[in-house]
N, C-alpha and C. Protein backbone atom coordinates (compact mmCIF):
# COMPACT_ATOMS: atom_id res chain seq x y z
N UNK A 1 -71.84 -157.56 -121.06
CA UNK A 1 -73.03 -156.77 -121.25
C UNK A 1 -73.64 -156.32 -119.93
N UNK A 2 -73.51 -157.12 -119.08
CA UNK A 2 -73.93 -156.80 -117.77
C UNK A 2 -73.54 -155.36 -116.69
N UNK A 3 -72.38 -155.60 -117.03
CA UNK A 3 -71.33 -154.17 -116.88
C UNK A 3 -72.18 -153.12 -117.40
N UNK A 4 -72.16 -153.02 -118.59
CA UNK A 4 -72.36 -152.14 -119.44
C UNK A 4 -74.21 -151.47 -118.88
N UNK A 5 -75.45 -152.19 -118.68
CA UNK A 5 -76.49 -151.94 -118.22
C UNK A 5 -76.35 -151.61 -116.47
N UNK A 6 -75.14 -152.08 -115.82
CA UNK A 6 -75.22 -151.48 -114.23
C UNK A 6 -74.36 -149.98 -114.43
N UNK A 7 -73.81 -149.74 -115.37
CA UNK A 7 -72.88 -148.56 -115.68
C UNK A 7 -73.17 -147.95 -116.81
N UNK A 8 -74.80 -147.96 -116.79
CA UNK A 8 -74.97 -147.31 -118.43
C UNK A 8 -75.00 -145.77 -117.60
N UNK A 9 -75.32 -145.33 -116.86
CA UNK A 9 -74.99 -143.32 -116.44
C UNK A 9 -73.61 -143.47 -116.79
N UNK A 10 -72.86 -144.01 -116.08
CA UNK A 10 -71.46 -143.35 -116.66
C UNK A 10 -70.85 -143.17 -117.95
N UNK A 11 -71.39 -144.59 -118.93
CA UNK A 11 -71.28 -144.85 -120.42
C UNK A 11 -71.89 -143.45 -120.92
N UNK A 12 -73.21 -143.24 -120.62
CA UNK A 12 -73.43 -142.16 -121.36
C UNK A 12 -73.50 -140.62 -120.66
N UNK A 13 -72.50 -140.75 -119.48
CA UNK A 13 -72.05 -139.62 -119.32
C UNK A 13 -70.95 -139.02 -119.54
N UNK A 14 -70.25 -140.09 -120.09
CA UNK A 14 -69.02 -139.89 -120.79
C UNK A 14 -68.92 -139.65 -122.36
N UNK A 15 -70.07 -140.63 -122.63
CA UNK A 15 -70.23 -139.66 -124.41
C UNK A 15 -70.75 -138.25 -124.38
N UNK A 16 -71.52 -138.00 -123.47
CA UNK A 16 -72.07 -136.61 -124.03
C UNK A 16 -71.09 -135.71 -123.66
N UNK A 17 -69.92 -136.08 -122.62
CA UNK A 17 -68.96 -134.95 -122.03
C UNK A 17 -67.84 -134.60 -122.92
N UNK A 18 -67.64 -135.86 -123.64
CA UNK A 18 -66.67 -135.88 -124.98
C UNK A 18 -67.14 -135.54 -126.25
N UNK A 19 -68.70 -135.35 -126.62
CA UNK A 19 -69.74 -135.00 -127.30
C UNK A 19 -69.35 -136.60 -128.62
N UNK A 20 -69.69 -137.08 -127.66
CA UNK A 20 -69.85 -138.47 -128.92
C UNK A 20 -70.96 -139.09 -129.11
N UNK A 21 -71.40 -139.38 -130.60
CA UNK A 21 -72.56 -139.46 -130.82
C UNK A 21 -72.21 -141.11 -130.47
N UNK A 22 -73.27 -142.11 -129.33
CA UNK A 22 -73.05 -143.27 -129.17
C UNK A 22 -74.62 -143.98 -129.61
N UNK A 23 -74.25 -145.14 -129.75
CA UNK A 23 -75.28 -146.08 -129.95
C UNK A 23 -75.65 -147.05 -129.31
N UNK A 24 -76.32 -147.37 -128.46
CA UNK A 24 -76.49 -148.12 -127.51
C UNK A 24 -76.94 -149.61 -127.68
N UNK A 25 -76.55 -150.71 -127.44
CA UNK A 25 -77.49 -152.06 -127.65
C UNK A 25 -78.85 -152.55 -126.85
N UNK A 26 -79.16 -151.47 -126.28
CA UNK A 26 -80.21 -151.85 -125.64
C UNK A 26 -81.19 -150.65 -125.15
N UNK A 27 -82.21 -150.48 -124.78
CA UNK A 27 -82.80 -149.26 -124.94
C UNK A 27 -82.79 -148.10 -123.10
N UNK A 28 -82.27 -149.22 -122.24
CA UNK A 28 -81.84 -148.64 -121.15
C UNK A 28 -81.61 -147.47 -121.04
N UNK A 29 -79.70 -147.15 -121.86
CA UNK A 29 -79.34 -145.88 -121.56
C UNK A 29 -79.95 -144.68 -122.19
N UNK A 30 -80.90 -144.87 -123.15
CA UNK A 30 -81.42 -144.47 -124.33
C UNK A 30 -82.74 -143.56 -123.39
N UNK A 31 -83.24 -144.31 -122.66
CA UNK A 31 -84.57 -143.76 -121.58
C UNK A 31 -84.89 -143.24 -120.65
N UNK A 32 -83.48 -144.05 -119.40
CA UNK A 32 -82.85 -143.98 -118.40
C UNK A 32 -82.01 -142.75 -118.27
N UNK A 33 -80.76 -143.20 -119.13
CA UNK A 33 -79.19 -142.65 -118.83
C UNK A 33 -79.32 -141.30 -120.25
N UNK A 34 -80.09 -141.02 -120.71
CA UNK A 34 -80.32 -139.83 -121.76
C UNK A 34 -79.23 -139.85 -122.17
N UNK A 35 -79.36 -141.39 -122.91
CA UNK A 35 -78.04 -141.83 -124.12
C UNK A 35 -78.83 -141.31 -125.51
N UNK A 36 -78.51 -140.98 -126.66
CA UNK A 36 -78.50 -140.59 -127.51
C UNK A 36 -79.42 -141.93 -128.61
N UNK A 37 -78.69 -142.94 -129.05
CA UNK A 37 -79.29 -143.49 -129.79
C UNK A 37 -79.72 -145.09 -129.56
N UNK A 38 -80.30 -146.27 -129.52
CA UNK A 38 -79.81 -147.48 -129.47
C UNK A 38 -80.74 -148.15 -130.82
N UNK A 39 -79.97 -149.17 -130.37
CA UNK A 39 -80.39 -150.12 -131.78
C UNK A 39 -80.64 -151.41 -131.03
N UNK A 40 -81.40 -152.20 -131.28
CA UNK A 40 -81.73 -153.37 -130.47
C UNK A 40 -82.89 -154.33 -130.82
N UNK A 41 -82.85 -155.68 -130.89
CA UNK A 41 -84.25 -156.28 -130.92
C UNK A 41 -85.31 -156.26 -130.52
N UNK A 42 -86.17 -155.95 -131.38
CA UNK A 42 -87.88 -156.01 -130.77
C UNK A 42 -88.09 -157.03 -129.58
N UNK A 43 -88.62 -156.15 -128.18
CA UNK A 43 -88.53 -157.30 -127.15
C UNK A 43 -89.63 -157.94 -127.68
N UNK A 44 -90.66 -157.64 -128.23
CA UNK A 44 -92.05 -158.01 -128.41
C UNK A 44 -91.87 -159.56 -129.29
N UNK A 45 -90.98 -159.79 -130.22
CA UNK A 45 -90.59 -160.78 -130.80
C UNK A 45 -90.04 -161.73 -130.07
N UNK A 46 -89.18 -161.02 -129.33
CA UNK A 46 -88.32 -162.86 -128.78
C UNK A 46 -89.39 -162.78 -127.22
N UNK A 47 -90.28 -162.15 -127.08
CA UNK A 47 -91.26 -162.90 -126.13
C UNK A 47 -91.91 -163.74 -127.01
N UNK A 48 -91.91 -163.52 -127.77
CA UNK A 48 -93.44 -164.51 -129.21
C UNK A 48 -92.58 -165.50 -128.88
N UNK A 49 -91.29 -165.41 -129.73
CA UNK A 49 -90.25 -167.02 -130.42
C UNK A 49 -90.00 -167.47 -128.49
N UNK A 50 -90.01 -166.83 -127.13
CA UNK A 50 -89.56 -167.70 -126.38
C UNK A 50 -90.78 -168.60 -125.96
N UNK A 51 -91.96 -167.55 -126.02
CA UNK A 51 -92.78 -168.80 -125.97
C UNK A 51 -93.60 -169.66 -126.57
N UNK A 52 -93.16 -169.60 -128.26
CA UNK A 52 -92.96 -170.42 -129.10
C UNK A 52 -92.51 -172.43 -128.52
N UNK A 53 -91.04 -171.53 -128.19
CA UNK A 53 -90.35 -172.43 -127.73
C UNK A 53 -90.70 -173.25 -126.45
N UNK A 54 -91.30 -172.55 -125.43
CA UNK A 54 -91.33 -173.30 -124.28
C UNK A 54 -92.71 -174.19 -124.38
N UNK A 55 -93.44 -173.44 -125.51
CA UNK A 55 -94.56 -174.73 -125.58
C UNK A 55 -94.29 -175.39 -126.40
N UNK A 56 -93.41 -175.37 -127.44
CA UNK A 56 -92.86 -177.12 -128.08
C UNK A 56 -92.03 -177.86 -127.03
N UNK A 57 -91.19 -177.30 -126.28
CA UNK A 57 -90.86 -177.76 -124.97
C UNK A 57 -91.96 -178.68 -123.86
N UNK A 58 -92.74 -177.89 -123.57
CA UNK A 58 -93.73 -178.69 -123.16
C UNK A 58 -94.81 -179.50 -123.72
N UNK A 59 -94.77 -180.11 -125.22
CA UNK A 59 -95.35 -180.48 -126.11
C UNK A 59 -94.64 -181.87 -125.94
N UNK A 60 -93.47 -181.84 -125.49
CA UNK A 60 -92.44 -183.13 -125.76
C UNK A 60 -91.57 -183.19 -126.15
N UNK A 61 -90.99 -181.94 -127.28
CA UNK A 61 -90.15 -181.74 -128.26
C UNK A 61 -88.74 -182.04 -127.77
N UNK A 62 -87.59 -183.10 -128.11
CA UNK A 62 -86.18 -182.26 -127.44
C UNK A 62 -86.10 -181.09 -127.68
N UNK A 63 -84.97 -180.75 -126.45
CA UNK A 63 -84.28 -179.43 -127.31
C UNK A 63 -83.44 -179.46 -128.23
N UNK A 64 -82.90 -180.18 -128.07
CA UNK A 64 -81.80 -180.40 -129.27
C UNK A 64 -82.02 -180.66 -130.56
N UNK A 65 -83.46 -180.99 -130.76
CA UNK A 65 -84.04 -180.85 -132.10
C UNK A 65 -85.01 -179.51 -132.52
N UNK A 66 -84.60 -178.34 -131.26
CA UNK A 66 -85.24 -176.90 -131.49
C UNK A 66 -84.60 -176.55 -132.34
N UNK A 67 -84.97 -175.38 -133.83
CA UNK A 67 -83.78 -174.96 -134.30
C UNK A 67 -83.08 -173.60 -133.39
N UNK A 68 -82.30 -173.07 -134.22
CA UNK A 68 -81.92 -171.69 -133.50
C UNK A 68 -82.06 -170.51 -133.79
N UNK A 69 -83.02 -169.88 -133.80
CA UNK A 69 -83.64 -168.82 -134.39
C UNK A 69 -82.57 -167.48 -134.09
N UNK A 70 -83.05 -166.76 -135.37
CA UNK A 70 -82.20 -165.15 -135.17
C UNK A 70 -83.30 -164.13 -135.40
N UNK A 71 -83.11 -163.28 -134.36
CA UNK A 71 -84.03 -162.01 -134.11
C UNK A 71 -84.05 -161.73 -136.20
N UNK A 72 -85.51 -161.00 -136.45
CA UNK A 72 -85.36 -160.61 -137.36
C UNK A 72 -86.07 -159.07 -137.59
N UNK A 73 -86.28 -158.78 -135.92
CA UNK A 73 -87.05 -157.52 -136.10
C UNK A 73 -86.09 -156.45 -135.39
N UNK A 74 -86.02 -154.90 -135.77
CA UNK A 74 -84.75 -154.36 -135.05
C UNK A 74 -85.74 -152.89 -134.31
N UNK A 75 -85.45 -152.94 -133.21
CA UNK A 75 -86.00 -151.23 -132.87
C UNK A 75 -84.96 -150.38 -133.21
N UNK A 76 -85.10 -148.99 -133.83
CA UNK A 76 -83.78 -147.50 -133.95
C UNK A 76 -84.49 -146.94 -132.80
N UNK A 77 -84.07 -146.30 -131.52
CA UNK A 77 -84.67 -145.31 -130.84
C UNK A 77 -83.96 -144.08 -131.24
N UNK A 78 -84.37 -143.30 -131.06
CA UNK A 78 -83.21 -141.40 -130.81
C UNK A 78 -84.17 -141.14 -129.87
N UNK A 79 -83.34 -140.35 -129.20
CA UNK A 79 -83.88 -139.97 -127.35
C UNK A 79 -84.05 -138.34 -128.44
N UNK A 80 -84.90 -137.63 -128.69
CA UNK A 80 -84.92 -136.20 -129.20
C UNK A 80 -84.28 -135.25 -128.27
N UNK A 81 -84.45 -135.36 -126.64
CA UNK A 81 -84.14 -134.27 -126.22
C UNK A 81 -82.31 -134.17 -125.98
N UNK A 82 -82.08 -135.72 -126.47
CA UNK A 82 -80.74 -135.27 -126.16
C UNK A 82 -79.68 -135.29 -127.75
N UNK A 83 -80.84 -135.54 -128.49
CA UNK A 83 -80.16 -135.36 -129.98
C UNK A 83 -79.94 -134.01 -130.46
N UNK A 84 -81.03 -133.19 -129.91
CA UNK A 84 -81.26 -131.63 -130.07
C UNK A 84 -79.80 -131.02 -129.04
N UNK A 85 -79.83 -131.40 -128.06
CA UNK A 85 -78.77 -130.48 -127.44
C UNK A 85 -77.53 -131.43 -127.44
N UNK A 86 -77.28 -132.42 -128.06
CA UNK A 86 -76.21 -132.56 -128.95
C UNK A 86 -75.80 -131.92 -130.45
N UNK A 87 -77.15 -131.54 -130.92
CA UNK A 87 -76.64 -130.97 -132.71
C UNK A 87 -76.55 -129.44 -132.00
N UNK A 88 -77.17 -129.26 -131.54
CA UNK A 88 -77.29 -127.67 -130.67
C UNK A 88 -75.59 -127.45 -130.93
N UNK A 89 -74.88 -128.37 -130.26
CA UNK A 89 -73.67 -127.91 -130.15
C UNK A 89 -72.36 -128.08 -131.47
N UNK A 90 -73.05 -129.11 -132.08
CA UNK A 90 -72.62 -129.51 -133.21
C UNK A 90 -72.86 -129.47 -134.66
N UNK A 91 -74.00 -128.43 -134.89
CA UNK A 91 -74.74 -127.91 -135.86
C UNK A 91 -74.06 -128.39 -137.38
N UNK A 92 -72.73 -127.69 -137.54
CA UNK A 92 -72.42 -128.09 -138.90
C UNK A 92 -72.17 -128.90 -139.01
N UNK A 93 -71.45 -130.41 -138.25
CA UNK A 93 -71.35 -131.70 -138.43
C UNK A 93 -72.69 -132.69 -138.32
N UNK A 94 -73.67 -132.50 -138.03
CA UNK A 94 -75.09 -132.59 -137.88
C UNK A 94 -75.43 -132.86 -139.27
N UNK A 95 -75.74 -133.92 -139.95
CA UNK A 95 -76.59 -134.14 -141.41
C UNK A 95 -77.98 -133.49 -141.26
N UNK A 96 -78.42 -133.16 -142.21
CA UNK A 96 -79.68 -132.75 -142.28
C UNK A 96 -81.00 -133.92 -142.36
N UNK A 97 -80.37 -134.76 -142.92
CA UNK A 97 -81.37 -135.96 -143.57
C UNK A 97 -80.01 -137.47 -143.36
N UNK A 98 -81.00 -138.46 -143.00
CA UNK A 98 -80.54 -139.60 -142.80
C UNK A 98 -79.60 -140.10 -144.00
N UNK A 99 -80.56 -139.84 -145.00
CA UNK A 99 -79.69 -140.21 -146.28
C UNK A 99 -78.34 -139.63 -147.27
N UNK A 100 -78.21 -138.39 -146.34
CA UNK A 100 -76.88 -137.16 -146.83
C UNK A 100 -75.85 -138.66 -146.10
N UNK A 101 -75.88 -139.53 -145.14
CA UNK A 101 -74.83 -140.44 -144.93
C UNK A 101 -74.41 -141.43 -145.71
N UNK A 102 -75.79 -142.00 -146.20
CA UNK A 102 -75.78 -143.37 -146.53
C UNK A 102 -76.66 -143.38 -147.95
N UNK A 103 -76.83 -142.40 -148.57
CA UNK A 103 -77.92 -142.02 -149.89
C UNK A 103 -79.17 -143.01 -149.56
N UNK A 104 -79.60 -142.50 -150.80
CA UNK A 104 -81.14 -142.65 -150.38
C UNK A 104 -81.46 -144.40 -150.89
N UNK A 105 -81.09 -145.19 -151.13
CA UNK A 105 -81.32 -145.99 -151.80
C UNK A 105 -79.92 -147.64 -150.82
N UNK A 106 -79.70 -146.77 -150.13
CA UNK A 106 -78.41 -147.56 -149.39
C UNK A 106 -79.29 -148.35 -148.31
């Protein structure tokens, strides 16, 4: 993953040159690197659950009796200006509506 955030310009200078719609795991190339889409956990949450944790930590708690929590909140970004001059070029493969993919009820 580390790779991937010191080389997110090239990651997403290589999708838009091949015109591939990419999805990013983190919101970096998405802001930064005028990557197209990402999907990723609410940072705002695992700041709550880390310091959840570090004050049962400092409460006394082992760790080994922490449980192991899973993110349950998700951010979608779309960068607009580079979704537009991606459909710009791709108009008829372009859905109109989210749900022409996945219906409305999916």
């Amino acid at each position: 993953m580390l790779m991937f955030i010191v080389h997110r310009a090239r990651v997403t200078e290589f999708a838009a040159r091949h015109k591939l719609p990419a999805v990013y795991p983190f919101l970096l190339p998405v802001t930064d690197a005028n990557g197209l889409m990402a999907y990723t956990v609410k940072a705002s949450e695992l700041d709550r659950n880390a310091a959840a944790y570090v004050d049962r930590i400092l409460k006394g708690a082992k760790v080994s009796d922490l449980p192991v929590q899973q993110p349950t909140q998700f951010e979608f970004v779309i960068n607009l200006k580079t979704a537009k001059a991606w459909t710009h070029h791709r108009r008829t493969a372009a859905p109109a509506r989210s749900w022409d993919l996945f219906g409305p009820n999916q």
